[in-house]
N, C-alpha and C. Protein backbone atom coordinates (compact mmCIF):
# COMPACT_ATOMS: atom_id res chain seq x y z
N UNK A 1 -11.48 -16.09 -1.65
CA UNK A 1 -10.35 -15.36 -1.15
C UNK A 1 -10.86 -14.06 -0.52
N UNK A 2 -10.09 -13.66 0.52
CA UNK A 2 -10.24 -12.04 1.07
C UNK A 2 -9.45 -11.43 0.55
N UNK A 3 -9.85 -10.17 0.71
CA UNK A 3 -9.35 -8.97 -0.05
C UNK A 3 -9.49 -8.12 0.96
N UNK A 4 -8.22 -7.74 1.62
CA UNK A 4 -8.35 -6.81 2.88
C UNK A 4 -8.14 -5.18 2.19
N UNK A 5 -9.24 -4.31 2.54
CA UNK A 5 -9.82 -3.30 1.82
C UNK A 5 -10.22 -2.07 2.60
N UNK A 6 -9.33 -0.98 2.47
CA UNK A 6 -10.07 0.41 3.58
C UNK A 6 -10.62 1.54 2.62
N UNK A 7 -11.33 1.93 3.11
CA UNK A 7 -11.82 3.02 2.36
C UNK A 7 -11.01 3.94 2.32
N UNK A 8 -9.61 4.11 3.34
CA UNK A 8 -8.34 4.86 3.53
C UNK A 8 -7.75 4.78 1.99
N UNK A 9 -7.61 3.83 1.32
CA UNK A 9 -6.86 4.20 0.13
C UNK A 9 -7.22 4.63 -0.75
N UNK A 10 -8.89 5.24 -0.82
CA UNK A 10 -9.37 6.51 -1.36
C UNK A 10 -8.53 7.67 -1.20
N UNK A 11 -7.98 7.83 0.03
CA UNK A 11 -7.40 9.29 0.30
C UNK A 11 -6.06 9.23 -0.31
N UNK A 12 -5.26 8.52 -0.97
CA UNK A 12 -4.03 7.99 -1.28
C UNK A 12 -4.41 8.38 -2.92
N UNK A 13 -3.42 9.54 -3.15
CA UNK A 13 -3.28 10.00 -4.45
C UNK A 13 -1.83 10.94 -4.92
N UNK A 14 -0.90 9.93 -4.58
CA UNK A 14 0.53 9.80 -5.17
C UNK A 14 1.03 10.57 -6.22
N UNK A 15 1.53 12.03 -6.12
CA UNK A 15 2.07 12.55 -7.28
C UNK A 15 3.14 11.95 -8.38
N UNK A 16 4.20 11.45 -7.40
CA UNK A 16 5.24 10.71 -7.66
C UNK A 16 5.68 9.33 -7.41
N UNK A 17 6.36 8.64 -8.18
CA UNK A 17 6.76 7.17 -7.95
C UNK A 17 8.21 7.00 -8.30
N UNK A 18 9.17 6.33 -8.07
CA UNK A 18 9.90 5.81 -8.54
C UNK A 18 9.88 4.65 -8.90
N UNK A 19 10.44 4.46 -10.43
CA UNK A 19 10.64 3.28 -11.06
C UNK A 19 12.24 3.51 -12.14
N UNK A 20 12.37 2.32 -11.39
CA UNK A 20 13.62 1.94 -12.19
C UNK A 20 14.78 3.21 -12.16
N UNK A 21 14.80 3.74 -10.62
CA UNK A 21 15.74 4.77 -10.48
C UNK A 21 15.33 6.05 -10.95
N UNK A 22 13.87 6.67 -11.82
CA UNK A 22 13.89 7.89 -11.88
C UNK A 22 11.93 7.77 -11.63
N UNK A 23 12.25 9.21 -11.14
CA UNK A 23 11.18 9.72 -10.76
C UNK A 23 9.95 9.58 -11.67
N UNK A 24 8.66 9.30 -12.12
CA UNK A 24 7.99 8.84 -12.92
C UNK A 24 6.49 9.64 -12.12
N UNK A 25 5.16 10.24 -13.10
CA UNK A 25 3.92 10.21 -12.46
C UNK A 25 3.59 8.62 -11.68
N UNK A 26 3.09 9.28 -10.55
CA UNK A 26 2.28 7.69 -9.71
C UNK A 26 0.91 7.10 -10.46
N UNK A 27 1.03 6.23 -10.86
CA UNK A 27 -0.07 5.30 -11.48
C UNK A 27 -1.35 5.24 -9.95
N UNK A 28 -0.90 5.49 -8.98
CA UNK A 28 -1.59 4.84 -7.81
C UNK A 28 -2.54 6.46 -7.33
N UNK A 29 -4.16 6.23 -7.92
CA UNK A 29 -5.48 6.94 -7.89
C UNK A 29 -6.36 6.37 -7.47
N UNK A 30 -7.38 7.31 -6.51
CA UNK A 30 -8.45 6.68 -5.51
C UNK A 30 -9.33 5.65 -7.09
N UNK A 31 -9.08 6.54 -8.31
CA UNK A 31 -10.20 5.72 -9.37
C UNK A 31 -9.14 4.30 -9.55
N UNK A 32 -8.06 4.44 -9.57
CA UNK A 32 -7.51 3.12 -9.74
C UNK A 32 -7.52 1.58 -8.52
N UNK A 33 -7.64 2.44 -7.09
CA UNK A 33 -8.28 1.60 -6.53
C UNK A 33 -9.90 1.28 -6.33
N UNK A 34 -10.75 2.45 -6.83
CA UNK A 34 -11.79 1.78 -7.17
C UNK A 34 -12.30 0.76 -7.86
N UNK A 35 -11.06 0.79 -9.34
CA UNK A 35 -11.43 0.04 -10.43
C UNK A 35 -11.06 -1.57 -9.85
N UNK A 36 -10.01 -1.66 -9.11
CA UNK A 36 -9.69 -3.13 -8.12
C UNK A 36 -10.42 -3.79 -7.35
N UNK A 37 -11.11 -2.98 -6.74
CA UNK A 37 -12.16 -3.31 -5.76
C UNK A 37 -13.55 -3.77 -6.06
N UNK A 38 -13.48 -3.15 -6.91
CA UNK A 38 -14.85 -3.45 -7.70
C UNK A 38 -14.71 -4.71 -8.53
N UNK A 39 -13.30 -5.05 -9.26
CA UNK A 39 -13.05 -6.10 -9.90
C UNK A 39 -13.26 -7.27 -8.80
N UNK A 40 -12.42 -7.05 -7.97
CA UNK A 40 -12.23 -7.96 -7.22
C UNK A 40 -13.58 -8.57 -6.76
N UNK A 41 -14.65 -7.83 -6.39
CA UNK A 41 -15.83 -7.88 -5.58
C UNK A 41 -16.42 -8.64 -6.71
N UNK A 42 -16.47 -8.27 -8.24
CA UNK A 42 -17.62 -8.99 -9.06
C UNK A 42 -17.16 -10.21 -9.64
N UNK A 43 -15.84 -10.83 -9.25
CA UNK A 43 -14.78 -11.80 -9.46
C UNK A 43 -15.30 -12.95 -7.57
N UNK A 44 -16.48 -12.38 -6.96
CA UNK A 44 -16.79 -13.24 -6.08
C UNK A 44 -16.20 -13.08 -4.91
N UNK A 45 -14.84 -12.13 -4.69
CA UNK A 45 -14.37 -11.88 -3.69
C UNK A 45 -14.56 -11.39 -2.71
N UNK A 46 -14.46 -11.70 -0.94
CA UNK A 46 -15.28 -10.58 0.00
C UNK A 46 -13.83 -9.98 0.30
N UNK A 47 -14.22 -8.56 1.09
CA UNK A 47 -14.27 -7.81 1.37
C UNK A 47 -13.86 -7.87 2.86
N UNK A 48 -12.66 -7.37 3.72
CA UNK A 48 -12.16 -7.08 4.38
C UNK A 48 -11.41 -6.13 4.82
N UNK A 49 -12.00 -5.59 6.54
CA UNK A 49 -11.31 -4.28 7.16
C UNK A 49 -10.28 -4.90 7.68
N UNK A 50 -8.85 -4.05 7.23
CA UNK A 50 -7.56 -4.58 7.67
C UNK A 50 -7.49 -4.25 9.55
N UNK A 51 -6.65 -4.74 9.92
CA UNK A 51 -6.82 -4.62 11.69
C UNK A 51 -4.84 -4.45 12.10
N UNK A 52 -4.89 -3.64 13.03
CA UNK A 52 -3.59 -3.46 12.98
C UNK A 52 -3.11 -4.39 14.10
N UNK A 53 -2.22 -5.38 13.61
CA UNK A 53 -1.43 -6.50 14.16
C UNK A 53 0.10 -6.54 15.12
N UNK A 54 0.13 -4.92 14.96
CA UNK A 54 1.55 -4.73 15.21
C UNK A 54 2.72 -5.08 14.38
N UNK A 55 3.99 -5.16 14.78
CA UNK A 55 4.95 -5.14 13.96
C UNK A 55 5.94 -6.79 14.11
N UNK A 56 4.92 -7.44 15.26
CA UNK A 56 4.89 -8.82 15.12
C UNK A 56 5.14 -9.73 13.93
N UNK A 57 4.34 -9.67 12.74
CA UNK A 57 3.89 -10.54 11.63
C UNK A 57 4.87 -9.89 10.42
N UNK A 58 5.25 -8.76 10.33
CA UNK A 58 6.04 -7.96 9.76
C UNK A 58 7.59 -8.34 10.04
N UNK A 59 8.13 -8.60 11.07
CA UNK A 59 9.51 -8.59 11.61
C UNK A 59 9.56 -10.32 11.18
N UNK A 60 8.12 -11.07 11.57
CA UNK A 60 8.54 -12.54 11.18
C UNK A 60 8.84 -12.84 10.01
N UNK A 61 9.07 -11.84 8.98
CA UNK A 61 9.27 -12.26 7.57
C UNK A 61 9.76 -11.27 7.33
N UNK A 62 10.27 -10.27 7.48
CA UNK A 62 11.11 -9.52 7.11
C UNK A 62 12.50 -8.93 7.93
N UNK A 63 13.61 -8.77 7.40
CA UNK A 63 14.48 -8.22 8.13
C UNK A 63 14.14 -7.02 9.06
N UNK A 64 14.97 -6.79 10.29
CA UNK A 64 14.53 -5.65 11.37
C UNK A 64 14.92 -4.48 10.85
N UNK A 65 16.94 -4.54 9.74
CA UNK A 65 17.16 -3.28 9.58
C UNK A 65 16.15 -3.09 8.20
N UNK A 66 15.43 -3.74 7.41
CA UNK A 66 14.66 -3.20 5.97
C UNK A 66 13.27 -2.34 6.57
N UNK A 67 12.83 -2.74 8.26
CA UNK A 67 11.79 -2.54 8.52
C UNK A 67 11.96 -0.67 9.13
N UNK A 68 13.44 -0.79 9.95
CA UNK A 68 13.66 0.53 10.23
C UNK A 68 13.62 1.20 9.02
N UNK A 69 14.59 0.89 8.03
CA UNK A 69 14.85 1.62 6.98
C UNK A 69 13.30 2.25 6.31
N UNK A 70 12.61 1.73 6.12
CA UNK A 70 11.04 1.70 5.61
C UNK A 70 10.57 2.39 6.80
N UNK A 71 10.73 3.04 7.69
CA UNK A 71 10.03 3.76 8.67
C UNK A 71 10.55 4.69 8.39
N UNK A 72 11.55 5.07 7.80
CA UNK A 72 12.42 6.51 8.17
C UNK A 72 12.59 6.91 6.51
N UNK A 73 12.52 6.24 5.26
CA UNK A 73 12.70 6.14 3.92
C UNK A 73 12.15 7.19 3.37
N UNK A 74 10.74 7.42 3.89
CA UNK A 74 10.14 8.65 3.29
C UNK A 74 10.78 10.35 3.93
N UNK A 75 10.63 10.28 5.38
CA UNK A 75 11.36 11.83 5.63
C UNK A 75 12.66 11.73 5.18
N UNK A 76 13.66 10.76 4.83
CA UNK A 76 14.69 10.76 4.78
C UNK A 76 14.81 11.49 3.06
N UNK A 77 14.01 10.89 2.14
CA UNK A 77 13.75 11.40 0.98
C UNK A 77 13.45 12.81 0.71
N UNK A 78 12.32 12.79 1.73
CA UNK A 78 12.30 14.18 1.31
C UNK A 78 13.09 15.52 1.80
N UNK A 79 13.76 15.11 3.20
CA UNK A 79 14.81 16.35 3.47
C UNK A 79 15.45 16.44 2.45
């Protein structure tokens, strides 16, 4: 299996999450995706740079208004 993998989600260190309607610490840390990657890799798995596909492969399986909504979800939150 591939495991599409950027070194970008090193920089991804989430103060906050929501679960289950209230605000909660984010479980999601550059060490927590280290600890995946590394699993994954000694579990035989390679290693893949994601490539941007456009919004093609996205719209074919998902609704158009969930996709706007998810573009605008975060500034909308935080105003």
């Amino acid at each position: 299996m591939q495991v599409v993998w950027s070194a970008q989600q090193l920089t991804h260190h989430g103060t906050r999450f929501v679960r289950s309607g209230r605000i909660v610490p984010s479980p999601e840390t550059p060490e927590r995706a280290i600890f995946i990657r590394d699993a994954v890799v000694r579990r035989g798995h390679g290693l893949i740079e994601p490539r941007d596909l456009g919004l093609a492969p996205i719209l074919a399986v998902h609704d158009a208004h969930f996709v706007s909504f998810l573009k605008a979800a975060h500034a909308d939150w935080t105003a």
